[in-house]
Protein backbone atom coordinates (compact mmCIF):
# COMPACT_ATOMS: atom_id res chain seq x y z
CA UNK A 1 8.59 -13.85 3.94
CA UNK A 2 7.68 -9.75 3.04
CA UNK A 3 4.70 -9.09 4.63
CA UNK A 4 1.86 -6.78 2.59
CA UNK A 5 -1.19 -4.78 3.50
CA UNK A 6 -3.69 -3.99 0.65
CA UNK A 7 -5.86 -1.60 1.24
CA UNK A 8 -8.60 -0.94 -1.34
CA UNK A 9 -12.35 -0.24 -1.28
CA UNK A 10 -12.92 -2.17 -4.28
CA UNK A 11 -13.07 -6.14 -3.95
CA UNK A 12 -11.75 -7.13 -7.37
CA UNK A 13 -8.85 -5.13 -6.71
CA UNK A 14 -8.42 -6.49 -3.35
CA UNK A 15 -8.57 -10.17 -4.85
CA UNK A 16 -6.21 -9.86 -7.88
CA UNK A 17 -3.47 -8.28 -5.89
CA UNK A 18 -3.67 -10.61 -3.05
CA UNK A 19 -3.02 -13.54 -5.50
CA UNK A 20 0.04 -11.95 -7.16
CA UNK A 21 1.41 -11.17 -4.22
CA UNK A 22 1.11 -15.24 -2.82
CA UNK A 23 2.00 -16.67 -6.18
CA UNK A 24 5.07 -14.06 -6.03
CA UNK A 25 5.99 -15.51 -2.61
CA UNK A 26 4.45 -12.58 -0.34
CA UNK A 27 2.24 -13.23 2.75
CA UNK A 28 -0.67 -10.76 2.14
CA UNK A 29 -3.59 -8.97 3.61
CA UNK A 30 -6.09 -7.32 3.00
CA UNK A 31 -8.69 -4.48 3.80
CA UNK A 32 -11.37 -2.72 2.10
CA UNK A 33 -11.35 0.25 4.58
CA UNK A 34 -8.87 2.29 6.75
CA UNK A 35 -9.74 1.62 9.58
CA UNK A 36 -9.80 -1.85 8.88
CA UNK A 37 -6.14 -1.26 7.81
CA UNK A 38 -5.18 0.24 11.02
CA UNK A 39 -6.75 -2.64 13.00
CA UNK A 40 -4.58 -4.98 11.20
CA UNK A 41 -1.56 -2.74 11.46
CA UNK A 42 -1.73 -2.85 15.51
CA UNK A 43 -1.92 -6.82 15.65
CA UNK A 44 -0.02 -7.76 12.72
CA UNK A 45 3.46 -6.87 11.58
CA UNK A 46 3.74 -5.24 7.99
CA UNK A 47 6.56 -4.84 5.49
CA UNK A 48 4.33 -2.39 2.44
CA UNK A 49 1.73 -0.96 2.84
CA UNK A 50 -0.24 -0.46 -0.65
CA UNK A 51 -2.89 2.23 -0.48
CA UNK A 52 -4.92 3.09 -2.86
CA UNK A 53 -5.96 7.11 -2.81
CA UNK A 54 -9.16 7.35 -2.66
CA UNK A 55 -10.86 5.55 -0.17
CA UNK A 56 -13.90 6.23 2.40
CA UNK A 57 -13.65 7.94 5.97
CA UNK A 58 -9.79 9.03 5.11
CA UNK A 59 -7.45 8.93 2.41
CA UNK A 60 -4.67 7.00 1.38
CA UNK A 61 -2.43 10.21 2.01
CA UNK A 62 -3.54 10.46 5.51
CA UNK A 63 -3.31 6.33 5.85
CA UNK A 64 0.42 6.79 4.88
CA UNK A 65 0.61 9.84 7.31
CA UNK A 66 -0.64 7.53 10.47
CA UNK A 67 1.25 4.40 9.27
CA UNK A 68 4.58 6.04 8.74
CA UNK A 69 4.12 8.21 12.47
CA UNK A 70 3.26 4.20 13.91
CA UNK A 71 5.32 2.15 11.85
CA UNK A 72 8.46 3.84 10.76
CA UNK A 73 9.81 0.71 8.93
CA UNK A 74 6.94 0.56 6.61
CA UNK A 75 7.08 1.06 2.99
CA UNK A 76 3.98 2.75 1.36
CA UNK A 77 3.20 2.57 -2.18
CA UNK A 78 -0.04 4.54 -3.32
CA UNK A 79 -2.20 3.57 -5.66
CA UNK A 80 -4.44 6.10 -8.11
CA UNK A 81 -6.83 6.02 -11.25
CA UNK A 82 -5.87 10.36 -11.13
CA UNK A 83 -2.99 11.83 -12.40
CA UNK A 84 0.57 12.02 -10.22
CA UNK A 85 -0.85 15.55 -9.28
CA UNK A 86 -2.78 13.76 -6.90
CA UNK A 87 -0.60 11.67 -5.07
CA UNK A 88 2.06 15.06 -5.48
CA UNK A 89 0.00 16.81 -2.41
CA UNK A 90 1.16 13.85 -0.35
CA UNK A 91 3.28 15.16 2.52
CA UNK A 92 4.90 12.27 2.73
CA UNK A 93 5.76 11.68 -1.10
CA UNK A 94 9.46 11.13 -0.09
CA UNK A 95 8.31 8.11 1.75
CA UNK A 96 5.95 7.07 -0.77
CA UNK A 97 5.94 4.92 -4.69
CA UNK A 98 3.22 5.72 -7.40
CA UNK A 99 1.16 3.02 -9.24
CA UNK A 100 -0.87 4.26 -11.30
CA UNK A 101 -4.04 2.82 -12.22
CA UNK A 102 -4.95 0.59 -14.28
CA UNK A 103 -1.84 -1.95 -14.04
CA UNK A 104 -0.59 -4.88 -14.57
CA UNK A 105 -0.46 -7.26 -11.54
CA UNK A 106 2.76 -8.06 -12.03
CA UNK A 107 3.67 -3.88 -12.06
CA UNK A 108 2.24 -3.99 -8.43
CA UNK A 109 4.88 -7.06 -7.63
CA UNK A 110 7.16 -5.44 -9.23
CA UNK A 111 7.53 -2.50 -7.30
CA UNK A 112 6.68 -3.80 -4.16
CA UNK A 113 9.95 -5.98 -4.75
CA UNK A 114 12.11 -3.12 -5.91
CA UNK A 115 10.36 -1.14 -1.96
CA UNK A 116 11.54 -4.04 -0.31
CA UNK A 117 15.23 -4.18 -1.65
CA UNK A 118 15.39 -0.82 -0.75
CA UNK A 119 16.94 0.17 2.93
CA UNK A 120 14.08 0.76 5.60
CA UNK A 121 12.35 3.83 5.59
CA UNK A 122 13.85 5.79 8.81
């Protein structure tokens, strides 16, 4: 069973992905901060990691940047309410999917499906 990390600041988003992702089949997670995130990444395995951008103490650009340098399997999807521009400074964009918000919950499932069909990241 695919394994997902949420990551998210903001508790409705937190909740409405988590329960598309278990009515989809997933095993999810979830935290409202990085570091949080990075906790959960050293004592649990993870298949995606979805991110959104903007979050407190770091970013979801530099979350991808420490979970792809720990995790090289992972798959990172980010998650912004700002234009592609934003997520385009990522220096790990070739690593990374887009979902922009607002979206449908099925959207998120969605591409987190299409991530996992994909071969692993190297």
């Amino acid at each position: 069973m695919p394994r997902i990390l949420v990551v998210d600041d903001e508790g409705g988003i937190r909740l409405l992905l988590s329960h598309a992702f278990t009515r989809a089949g997933h095993e999810v997670r979830t935290a409202a901060h990085p570091r949080e995130a990075m906790a959960l990444c050293a004592s649990e395995h993870f298949d995606v990691l979805l991110s959104d951008v903007k979050l407190p103490e770091m970013n979801g650009h530099e979350l991808v940047r420490w979970a792809v340098r720990s995790y090289p399997h992972i798959r990172c999807i980010l998650m912004t309410g700002f234009d592609d521009v934003d997520c385009q400074e990522c220096p790990f964009l070739s690593r990374c999917r887009l979902l922009a918000k607002p979206f449908d919950p099925k959207d998120a499932v969605k591409l987190v499906e299409e991530s996992l069909r994909e071969d692993p990241p190297n």
